[in-house]
PDB file of N, CA and C in Angstrom:
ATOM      1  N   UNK A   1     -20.377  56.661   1.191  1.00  0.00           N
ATOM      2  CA  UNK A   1     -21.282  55.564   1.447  1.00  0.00           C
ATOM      3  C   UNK A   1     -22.710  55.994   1.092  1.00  0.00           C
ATOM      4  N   UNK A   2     -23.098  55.203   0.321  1.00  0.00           N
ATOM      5  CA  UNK A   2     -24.853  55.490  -0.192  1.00  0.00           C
ATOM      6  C   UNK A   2     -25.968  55.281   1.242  1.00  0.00           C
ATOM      7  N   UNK A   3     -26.958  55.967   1.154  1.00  0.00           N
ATOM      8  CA  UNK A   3     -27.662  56.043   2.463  1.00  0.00           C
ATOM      9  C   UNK A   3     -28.513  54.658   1.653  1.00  0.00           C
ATOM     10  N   UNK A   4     -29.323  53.669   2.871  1.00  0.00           N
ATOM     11  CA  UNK A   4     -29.837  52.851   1.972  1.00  0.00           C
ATOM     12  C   UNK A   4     -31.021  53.244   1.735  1.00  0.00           C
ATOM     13  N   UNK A   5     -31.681  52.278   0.684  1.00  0.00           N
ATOM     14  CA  UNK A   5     -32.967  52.746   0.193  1.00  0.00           C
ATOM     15  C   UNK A   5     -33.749  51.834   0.841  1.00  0.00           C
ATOM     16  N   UNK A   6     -35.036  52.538   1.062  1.00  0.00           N
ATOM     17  CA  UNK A   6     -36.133  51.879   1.639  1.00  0.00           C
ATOM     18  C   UNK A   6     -36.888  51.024   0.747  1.00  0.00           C
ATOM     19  N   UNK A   7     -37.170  50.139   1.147  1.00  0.00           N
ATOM     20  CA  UNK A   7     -38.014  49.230   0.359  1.00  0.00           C
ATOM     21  C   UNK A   7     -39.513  49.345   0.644  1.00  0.00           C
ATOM     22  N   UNK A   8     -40.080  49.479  -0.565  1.00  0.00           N
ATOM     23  CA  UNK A   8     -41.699  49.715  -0.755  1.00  0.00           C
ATOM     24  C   UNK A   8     -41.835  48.343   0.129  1.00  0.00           C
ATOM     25  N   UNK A   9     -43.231  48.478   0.709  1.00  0.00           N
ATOM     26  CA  UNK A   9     -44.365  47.062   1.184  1.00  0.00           C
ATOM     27  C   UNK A   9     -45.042  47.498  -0.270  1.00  0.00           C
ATOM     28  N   UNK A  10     -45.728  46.411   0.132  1.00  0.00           N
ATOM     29  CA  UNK A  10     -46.742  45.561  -1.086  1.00  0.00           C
ATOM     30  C   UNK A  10     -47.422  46.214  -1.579  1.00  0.00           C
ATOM     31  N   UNK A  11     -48.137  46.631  -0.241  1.00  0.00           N
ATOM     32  CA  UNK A  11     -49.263  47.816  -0.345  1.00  0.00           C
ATOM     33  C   UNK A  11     -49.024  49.043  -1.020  1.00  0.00           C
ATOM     34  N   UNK A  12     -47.549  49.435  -1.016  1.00  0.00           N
ATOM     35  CA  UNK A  12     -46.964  50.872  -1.198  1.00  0.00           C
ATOM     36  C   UNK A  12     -46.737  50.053  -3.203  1.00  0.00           C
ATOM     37  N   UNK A  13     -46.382  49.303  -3.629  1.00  0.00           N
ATOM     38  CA  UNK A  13     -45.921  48.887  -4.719  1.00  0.00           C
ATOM     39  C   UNK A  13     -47.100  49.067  -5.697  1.00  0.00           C
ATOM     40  N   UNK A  14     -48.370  48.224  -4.882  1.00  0.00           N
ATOM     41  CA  UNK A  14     -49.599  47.925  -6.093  1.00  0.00           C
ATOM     42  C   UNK A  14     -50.808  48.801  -5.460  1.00  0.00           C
ATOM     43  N   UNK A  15     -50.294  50.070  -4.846  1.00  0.00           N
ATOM     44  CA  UNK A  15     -51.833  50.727  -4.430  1.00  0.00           C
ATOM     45  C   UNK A  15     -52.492  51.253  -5.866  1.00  0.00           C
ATOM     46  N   UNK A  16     -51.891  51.093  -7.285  1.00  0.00           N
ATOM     47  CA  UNK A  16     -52.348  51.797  -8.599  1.00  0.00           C
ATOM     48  C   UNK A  16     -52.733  50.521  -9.514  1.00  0.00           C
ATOM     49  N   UNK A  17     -52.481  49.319  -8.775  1.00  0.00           N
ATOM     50  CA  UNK A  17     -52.510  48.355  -9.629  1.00  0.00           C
ATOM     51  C   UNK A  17     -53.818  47.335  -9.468  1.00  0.00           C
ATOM     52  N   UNK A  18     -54.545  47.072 -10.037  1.00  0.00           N
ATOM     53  CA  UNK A  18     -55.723  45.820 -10.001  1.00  0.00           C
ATOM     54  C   UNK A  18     -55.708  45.181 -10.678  1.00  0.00           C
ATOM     55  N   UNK A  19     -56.016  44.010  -9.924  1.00  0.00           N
ATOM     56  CA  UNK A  19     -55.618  42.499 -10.897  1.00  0.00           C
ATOM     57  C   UNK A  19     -56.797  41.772 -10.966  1.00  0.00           C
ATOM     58  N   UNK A  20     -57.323  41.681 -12.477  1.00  0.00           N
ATOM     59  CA  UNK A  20     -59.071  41.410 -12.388  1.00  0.00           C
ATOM     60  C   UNK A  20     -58.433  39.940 -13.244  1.00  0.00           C
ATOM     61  N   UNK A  21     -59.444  38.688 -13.039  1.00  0.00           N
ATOM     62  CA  UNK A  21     -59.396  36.934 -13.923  1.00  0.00           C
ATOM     63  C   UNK A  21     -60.729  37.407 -14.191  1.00  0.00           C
ATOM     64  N   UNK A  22     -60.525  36.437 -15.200  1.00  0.00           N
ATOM     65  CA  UNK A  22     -61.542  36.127 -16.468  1.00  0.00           C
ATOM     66  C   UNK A  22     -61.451  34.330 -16.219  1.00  0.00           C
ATOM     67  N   UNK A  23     -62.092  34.059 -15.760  1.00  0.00           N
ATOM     68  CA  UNK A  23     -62.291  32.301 -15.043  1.00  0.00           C
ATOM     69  C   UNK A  23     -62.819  31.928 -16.447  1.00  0.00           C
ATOM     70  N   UNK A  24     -62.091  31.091 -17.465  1.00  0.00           N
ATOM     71  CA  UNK A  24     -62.196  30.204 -18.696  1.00  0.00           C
ATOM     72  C   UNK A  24     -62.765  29.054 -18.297  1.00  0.00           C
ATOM     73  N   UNK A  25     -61.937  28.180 -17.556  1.00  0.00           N
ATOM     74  CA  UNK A  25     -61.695  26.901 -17.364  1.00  0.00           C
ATOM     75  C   UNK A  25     -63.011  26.804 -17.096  1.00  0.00           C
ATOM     76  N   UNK A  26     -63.868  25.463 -17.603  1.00  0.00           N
ATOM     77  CA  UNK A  26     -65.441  25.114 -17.598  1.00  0.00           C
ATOM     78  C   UNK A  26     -65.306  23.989 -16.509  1.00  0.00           C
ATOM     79  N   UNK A  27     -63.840  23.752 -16.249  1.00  0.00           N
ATOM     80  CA  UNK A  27     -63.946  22.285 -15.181  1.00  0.00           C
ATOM     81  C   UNK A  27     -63.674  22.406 -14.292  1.00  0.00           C
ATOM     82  N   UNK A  28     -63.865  24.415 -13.458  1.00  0.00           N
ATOM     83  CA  UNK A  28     -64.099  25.032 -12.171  1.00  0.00           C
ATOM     84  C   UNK A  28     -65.082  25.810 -12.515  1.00  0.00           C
ATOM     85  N   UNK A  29     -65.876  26.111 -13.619  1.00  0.00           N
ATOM     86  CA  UNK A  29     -67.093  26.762 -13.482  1.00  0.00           C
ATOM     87  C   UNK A  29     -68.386  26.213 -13.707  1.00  0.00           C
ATOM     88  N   UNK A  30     -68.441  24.733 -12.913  1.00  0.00           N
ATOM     89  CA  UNK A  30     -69.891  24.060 -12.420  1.00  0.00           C
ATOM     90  C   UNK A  30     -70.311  25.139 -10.956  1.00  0.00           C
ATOM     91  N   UNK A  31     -71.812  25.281 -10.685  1.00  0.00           N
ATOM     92  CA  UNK A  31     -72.157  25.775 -10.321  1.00  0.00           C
ATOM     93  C   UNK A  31     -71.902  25.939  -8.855  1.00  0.00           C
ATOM     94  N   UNK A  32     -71.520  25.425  -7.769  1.00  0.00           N
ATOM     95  CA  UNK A  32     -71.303  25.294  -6.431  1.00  0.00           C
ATOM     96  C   UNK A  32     -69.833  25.385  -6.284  1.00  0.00           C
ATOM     97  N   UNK A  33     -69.054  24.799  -7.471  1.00  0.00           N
ATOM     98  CA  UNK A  33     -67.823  25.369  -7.143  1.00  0.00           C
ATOM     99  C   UNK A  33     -67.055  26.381  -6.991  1.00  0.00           C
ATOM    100  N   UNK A  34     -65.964  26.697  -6.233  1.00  0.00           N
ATOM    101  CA  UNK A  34     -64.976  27.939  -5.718  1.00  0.00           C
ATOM    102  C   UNK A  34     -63.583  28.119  -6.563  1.00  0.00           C
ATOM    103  N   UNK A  35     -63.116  28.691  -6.768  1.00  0.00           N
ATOM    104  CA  UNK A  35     -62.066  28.952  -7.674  1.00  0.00           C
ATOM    105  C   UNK A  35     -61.188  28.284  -6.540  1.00  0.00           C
ATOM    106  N   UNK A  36     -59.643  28.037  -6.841  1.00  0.00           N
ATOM    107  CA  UNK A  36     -58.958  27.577  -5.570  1.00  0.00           C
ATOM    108  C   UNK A  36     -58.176  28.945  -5.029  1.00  0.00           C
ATOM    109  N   UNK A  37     -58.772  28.948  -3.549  1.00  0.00           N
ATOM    110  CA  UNK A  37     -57.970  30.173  -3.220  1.00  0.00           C
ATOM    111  C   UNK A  37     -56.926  31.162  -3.147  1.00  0.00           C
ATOM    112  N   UNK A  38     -55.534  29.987  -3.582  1.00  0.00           N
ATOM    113  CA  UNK A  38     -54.329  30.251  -4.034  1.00  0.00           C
ATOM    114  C   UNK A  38     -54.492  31.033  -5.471  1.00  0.00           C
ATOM    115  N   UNK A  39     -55.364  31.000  -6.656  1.00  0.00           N
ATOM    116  CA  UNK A  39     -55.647  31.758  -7.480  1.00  0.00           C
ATOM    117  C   UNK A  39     -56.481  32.937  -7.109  1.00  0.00           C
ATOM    118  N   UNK A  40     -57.872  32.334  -6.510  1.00  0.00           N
ATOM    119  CA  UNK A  40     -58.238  33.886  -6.590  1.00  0.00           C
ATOM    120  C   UNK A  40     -58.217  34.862  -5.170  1.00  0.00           C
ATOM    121  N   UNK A  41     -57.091  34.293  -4.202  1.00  0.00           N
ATOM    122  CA  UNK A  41     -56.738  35.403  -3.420  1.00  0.00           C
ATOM    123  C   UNK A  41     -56.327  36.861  -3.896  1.00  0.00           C
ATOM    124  N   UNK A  42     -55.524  36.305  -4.780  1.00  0.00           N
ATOM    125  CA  UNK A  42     -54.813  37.626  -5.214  1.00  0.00           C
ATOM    126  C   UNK A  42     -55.710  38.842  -6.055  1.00  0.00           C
ATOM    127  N   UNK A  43     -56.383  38.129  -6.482  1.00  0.00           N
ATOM    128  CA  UNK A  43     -57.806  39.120  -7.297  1.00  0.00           C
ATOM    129  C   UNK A  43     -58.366  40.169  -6.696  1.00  0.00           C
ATOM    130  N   UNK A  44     -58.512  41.054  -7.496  1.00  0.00           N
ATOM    131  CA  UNK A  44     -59.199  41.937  -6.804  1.00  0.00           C
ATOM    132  C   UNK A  44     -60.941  42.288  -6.946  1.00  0.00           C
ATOM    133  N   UNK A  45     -61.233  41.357  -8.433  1.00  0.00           N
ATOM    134  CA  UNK A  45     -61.991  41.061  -9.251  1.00  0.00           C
ATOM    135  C   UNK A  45     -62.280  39.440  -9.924  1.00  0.00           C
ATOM    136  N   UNK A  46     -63.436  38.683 -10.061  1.00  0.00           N
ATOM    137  CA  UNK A  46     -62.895  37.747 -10.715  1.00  0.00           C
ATOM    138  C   UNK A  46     -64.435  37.917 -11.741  1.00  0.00           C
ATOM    139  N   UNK A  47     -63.985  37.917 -12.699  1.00  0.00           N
ATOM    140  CA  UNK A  47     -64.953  38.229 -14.150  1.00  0.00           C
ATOM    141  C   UNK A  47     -65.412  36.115 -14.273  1.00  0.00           C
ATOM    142  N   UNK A  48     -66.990  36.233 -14.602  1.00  0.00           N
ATOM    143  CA  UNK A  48     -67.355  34.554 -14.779  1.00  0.00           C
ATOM    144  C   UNK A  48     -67.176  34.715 -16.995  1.00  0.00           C
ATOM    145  N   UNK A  49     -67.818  35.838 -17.227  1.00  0.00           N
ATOM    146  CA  UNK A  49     -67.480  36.300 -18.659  1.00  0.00           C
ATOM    147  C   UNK A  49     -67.015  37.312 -19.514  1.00  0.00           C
ATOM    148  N   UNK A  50     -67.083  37.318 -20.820  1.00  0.00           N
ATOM    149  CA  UNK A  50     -66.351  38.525 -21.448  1.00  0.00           C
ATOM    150  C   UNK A  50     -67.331  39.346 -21.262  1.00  0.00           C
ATOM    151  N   UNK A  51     -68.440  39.203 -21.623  1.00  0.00           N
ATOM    152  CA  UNK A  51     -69.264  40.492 -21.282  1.00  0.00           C
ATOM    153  C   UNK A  51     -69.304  41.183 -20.086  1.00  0.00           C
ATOM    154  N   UNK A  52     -68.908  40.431 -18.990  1.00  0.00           N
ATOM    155  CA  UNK A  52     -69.108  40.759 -17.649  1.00  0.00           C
ATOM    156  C   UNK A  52     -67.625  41.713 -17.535  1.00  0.00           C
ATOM    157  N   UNK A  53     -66.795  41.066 -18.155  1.00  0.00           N
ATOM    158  CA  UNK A  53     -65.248  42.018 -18.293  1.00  0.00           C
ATOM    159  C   UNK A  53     -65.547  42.604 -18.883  1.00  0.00           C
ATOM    160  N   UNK A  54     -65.991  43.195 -19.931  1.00  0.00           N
ATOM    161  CA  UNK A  54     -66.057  44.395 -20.828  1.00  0.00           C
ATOM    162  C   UNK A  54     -66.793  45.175 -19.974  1.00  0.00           C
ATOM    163  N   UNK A  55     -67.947  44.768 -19.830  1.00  0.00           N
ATOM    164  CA  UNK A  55     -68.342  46.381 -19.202  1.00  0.00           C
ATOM    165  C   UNK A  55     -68.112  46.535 -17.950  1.00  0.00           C
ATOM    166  N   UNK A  56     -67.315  45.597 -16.845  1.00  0.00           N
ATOM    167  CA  UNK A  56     -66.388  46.723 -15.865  1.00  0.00           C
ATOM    168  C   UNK A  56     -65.731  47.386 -16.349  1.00  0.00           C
ATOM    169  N   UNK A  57     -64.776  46.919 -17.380  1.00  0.00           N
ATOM    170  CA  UNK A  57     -63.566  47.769 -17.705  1.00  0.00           C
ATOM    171  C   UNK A  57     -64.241  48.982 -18.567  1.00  0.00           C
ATOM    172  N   UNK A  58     -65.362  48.829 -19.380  1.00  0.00           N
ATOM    173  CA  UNK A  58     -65.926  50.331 -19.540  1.00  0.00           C
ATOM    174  C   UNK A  58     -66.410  51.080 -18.970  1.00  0.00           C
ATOM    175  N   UNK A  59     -66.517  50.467 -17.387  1.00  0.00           N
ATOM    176  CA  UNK A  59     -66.981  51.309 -16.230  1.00  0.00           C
ATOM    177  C   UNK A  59     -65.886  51.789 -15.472  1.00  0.00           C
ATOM    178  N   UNK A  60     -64.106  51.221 -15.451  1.00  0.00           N
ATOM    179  CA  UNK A  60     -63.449  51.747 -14.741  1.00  0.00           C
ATOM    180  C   UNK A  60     -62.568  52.825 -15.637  1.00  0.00           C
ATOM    181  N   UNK A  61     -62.741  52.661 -16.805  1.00  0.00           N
ATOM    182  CA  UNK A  61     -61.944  53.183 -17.874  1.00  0.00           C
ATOM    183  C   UNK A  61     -61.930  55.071 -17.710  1.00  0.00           C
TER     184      UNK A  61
END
């Protein structure tokens, strides 16, 4: 009989992983508006442009 295996938590799965958006859409980026939370909960990052993504990622690189 196989002993069972433990199953990772979430935390244990994505402690190496970051999940950065790049917000495109122009018809959630008027000025007072919020991304909808169901999207950017999961973020760990949310980039408004490419320039703004490029040089984090040449800062985490």
């Amino acid at each position: 009989m196989r002993a069972p295996v433990k199953k990772k938590t979430a935390d244990e799965k994505n402690k190496d992983t970051m999940l950065i958006g790049l917000q495109t859409d122009i018809r959630a980026s008027f000025q007072d508006s919020k991304l909808n939370p169901m999207l950017s909960s999961p973020l760990d990052y949310l980039m408004n442009t490419e320039e703004e993504l490029m040089a984090f990622l040449k800062q985490i690189k």
